[in-house]
Protein backbone atom coordinates (compact mmCIF):
# COMPACT_ATOMS: atom_id res chain seq x y z
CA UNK A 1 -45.76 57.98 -132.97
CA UNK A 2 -47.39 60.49 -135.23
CA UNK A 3 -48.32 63.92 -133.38
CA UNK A 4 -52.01 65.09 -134.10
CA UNK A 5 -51.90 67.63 -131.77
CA UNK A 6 -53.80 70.11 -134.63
CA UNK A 7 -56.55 67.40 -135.20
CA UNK A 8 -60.27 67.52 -133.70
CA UNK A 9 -61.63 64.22 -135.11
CA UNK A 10 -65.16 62.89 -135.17
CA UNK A 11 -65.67 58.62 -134.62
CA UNK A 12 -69.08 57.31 -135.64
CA UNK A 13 -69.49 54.72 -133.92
CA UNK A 14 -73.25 53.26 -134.57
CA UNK A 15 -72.74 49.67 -133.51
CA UNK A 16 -70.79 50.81 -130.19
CA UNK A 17 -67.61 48.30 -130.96
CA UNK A 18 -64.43 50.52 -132.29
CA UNK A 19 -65.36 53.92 -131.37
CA UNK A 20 -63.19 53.10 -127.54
CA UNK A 21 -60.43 51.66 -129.39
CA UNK A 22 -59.76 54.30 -132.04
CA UNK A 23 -60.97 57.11 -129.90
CA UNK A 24 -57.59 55.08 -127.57
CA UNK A 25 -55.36 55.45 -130.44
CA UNK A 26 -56.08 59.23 -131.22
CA UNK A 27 -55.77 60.59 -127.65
CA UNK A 28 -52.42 58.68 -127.76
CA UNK A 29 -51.33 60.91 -131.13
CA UNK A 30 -52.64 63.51 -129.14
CA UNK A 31 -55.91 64.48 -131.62
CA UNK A 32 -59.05 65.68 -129.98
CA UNK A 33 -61.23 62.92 -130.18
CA UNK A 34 -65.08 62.71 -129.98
CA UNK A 35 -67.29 59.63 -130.77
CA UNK A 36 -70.71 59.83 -131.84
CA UNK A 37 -72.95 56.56 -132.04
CA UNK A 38 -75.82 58.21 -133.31
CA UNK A 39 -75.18 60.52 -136.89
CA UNK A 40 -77.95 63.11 -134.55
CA UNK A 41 -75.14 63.55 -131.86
CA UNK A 42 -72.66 63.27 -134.68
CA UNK A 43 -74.46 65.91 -136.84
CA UNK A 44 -74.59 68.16 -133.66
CA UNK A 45 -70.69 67.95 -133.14
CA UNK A 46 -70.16 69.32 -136.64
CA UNK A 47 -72.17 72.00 -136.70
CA UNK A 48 -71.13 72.97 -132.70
CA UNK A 49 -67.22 71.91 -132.97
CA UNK A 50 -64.64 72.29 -135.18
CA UNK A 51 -63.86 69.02 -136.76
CA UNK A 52 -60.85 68.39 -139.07
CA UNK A 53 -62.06 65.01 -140.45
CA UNK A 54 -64.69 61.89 -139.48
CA UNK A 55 -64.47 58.25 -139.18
CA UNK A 56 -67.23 56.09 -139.67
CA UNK A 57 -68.10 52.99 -141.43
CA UNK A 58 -69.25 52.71 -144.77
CA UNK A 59 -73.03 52.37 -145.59
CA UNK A 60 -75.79 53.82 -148.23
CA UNK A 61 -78.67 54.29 -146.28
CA UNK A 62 -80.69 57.84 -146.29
CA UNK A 63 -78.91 58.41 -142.67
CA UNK A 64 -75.49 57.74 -143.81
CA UNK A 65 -76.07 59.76 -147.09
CA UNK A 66 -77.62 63.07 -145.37
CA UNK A 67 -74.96 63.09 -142.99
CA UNK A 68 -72.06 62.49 -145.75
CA UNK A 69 -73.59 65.70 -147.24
CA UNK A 70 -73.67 67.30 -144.21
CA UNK A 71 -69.80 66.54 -143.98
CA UNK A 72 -69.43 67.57 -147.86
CA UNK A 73 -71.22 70.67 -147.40
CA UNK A 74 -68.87 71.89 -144.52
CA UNK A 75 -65.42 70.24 -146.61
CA UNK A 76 -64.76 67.42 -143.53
CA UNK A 77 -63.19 64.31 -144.85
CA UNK A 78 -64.42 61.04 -144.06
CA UNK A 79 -62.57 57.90 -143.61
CA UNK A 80 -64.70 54.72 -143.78
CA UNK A 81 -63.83 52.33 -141.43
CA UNK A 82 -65.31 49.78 -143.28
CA UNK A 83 -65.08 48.49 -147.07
CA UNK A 84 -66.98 50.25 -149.66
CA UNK A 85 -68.38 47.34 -152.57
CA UNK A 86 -66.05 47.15 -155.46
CA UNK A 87 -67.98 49.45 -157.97
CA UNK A 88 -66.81 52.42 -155.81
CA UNK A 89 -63.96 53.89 -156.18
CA UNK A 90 -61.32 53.70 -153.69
CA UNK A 91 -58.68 56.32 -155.67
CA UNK A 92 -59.63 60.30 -154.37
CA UNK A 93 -57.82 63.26 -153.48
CA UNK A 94 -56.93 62.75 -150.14
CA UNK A 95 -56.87 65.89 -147.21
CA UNK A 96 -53.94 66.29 -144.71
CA UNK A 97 -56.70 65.19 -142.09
CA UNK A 98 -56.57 62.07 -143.88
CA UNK A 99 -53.05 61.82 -144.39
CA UNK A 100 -52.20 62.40 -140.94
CA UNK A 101 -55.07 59.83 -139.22
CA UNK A 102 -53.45 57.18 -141.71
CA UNK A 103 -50.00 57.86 -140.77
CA UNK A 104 -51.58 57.07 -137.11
CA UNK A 105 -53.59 53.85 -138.11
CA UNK A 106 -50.64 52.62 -140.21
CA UNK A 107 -48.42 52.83 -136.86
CA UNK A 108 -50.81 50.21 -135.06
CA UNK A 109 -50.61 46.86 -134.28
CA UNK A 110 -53.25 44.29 -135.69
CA UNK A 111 -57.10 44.58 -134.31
CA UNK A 112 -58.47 47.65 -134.76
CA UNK A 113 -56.15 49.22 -137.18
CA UNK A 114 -56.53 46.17 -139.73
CA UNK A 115 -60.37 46.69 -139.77
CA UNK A 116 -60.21 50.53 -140.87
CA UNK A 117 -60.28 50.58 -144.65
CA UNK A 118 -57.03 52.48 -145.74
CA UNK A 119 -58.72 55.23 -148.93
């Protein structure tokens, strides 16, 4: 299994379903693993805790939006964990955060894994 010994990572977790499961599969890669299912306890990780990179599902509400550009402001990728619509674009420079939490997802068996939206 991949080693993410380096990685503090951020779950956002708003309908209280994955976050256990994921947060499961990071401790086992040995990341640092918080969940969040609220973007205010979210928001007050990443400005209290270093965070390397954030999962959370995708959405374009004000919430979702002014926490994205919370994340943009202090460079944290995001993964969504959920589909984006098809106008969006799915192709983007990608971070070693994100490289690394993919290698991890990719190693899974189905359930959780084939829910998170591979960018």
């Amino acid at each position: 299994m991949t080693n993410l010994s380096d990685l503090n990572v951020l779950i956002v977790d708003l309908s209280g379903l994955d976050g256990s499961e994921l947060r499961k599969m990071f401790v086992n890669a040995c990341a640092i693993t918080h969940v969040a299912e609220s973007y205010a306890t979210a928001t007050t990780l990443i400005e209290t805790t270093k965070i390397d990179a954030v999962l959370m599902p995708f959405a374009t509400d004000g919430q979702t939006i002014t926490f994205c550009k919370a994340l943009s402001e202090k460079n944290i990728p995001c993964i969504f964990t959920s589909e984006p619509p098809p106008r969006y674009s799915k192709r983007r420079p990608m971070s070693e955060a994100i490289v690394a939490i993919q290698a991890v997802l990719a190693q899974q068996p189905q359930g959780v894994s084939s829910r998170v939206a591979h960018h």
